[in-house]
N, C-alpha and C. Protein backbone atom coordinates (compact mmCIF):
# COMPACT_ATOMS: atom_id res chain seq x y z
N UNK A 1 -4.93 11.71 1.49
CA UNK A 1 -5.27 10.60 2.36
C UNK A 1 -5.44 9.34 1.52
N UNK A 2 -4.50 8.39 1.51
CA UNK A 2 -4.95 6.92 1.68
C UNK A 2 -6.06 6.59 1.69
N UNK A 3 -6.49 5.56 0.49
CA UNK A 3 -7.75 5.05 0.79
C UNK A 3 -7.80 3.45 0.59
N UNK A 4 -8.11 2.45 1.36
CA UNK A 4 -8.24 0.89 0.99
C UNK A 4 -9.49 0.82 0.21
N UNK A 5 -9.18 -0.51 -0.65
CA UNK A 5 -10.09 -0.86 -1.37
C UNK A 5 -9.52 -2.49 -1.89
N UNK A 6 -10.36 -3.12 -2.48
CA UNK A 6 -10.01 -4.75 -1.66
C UNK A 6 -9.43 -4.95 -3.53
N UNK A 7 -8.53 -5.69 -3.32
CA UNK A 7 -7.76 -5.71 -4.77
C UNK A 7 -8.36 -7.16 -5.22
N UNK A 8 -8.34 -6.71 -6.99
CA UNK A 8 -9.33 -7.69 -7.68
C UNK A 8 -7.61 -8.86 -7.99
N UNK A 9 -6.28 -8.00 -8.32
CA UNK A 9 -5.54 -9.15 -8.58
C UNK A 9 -4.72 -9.85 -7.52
N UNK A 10 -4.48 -9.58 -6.60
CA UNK A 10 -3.80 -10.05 -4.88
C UNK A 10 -5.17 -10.50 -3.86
N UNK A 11 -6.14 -11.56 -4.37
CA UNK A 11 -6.73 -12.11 -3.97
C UNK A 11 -6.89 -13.27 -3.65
N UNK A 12 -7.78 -13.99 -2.19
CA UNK A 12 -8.02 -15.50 -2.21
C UNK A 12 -9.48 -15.69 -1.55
N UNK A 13 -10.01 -14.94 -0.94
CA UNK A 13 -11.05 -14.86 -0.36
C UNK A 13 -11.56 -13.46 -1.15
N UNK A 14 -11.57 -12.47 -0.49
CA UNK A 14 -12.24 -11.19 -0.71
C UNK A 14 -11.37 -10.15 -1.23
N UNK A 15 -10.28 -10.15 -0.97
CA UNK A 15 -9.08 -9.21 -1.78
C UNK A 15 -8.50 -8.25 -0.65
N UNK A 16 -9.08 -8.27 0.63
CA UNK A 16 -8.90 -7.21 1.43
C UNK A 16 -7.39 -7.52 2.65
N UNK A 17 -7.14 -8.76 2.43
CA UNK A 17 -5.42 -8.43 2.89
C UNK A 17 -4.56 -7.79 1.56
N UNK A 18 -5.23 -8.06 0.56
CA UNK A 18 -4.22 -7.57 -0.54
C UNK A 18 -4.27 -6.26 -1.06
N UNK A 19 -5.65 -5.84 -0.64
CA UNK A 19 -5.55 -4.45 -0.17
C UNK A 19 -5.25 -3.43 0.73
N UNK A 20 -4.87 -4.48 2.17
CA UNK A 20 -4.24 -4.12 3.17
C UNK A 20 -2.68 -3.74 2.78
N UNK A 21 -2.27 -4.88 1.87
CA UNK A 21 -0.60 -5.09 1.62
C UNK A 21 -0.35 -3.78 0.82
N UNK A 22 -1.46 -3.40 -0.13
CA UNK A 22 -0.75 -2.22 -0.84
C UNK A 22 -0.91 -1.32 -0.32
N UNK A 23 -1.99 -1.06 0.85
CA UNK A 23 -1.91 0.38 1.13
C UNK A 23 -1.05 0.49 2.33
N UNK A 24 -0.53 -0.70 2.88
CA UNK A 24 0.55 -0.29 4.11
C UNK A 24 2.15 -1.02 3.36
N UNK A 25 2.44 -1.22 2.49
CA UNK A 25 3.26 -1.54 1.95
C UNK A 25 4.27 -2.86 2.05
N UNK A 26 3.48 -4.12 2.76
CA UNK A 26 3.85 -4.61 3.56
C UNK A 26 2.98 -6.45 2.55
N UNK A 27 3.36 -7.34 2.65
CA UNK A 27 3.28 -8.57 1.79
C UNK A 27 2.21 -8.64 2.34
N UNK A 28 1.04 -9.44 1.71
CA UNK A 28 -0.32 -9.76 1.72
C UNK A 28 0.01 -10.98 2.51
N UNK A 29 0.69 -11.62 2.25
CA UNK A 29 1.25 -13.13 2.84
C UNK A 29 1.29 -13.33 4.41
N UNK A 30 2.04 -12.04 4.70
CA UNK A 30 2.35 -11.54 6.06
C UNK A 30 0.94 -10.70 6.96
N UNK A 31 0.03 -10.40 6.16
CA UNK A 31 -1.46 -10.26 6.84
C UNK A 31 -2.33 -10.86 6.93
N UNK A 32 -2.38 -11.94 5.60
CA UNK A 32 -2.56 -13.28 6.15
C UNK A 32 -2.91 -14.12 7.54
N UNK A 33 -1.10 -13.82 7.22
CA UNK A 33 -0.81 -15.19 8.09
C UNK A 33 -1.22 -14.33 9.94
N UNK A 34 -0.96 -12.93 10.03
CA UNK A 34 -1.42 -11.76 11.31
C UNK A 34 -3.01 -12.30 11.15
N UNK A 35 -3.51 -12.61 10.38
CA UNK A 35 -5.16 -12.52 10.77
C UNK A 35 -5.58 -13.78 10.80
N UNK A 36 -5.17 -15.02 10.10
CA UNK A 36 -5.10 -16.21 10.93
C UNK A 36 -4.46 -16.83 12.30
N UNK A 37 -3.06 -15.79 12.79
CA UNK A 37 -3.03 -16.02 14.25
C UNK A 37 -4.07 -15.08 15.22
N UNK A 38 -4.38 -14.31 14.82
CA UNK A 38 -5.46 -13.21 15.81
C UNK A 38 -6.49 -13.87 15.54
N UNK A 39 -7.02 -14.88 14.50
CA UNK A 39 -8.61 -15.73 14.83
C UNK A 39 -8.21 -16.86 15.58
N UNK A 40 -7.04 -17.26 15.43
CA UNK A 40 -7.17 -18.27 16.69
C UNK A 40 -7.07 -18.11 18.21
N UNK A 41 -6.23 -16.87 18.36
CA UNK A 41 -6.15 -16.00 19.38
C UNK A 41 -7.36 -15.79 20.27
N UNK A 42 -7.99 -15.01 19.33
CA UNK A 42 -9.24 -14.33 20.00
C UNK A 42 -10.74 -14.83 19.84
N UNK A 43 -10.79 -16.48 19.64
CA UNK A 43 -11.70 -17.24 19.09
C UNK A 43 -12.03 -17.32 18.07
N UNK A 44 -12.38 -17.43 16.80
CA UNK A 44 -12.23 -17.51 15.51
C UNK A 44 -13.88 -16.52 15.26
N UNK A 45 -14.97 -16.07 15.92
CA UNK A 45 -15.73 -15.25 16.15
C UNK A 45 -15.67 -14.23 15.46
N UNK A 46 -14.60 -13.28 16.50
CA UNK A 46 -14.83 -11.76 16.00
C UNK A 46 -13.78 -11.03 14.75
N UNK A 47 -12.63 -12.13 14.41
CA UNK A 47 -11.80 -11.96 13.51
C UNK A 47 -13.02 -11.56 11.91
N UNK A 48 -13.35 -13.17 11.84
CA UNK A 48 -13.99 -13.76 11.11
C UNK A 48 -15.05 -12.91 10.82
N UNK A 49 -15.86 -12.11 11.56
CA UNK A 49 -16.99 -11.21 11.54
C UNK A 49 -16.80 -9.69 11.14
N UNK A 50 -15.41 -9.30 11.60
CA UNK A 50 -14.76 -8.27 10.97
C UNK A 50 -14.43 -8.15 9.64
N UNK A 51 -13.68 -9.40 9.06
CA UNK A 51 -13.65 -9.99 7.61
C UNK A 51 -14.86 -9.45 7.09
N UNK A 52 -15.53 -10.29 7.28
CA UNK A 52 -17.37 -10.52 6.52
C UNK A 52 -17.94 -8.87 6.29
N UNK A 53 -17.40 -8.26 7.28
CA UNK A 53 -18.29 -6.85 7.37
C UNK A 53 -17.34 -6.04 6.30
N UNK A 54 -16.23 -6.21 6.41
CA UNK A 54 -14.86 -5.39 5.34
C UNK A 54 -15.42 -5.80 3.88
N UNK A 55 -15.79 -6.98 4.31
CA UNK A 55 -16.28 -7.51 2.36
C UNK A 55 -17.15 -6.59 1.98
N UNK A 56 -18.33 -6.62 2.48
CA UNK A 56 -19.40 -5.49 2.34
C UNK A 56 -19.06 -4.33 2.14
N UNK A 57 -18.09 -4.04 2.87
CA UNK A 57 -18.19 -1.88 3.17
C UNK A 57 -17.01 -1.78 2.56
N UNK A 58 -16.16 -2.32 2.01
CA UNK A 58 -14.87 -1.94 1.22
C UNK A 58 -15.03 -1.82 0.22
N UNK A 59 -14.82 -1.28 -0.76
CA UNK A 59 -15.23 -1.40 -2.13
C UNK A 59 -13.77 -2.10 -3.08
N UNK A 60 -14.54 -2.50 -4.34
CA UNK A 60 -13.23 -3.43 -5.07
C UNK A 60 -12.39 -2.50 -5.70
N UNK A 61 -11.13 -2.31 -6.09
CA UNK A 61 -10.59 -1.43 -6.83
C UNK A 61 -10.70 -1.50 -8.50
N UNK A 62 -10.89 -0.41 -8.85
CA UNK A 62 -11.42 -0.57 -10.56
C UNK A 62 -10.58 -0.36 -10.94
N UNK A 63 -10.39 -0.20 -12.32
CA UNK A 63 -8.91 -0.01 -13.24
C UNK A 63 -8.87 1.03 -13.48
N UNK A 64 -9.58 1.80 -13.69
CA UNK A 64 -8.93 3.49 -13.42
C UNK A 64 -8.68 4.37 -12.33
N UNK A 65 -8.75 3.45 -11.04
CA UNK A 65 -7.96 4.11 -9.62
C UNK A 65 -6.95 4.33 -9.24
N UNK A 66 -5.91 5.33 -9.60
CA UNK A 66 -4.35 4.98 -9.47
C UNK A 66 -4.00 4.45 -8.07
N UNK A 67 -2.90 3.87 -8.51
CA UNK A 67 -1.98 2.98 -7.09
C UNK A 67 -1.38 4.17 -6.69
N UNK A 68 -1.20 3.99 -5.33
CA UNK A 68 -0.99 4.99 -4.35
C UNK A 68 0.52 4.62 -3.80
């Protein structure tokens, strides 16, 4: 099983689209830009609050965790 964890080098905020990008294989750029149209979408509220909580409960990836 797959596990996310918020990447220390594909970061701009918290690391956790760039941990999204590696574990679904898919450009950080492109989840991004999915989670800045879904906060404007759905009021900038509950996007934004989901973020904040992922920062907390995700953990950072260390250098001896292999890439998956």
């Amino acid at each position: 099983m797959k596990k996310i964890y918020r990447s220390k080098s594909d970061q701009k905020i918290a690391g956790i689209c760039g941990g999204l990008g590696e574990l679904l294989g898919l450009d950080p750029t492109l989840i991004r830009l999915a989670l800045i149209f879904g906060t404007i979408v759905t009021g900038f509220f509950p996007l934004v609050l989901t973020y904040i909580v992922g920062w907390f409960i995700i953990p950072e990836k260390t250098d001896n965790q292999p890439t998956v």
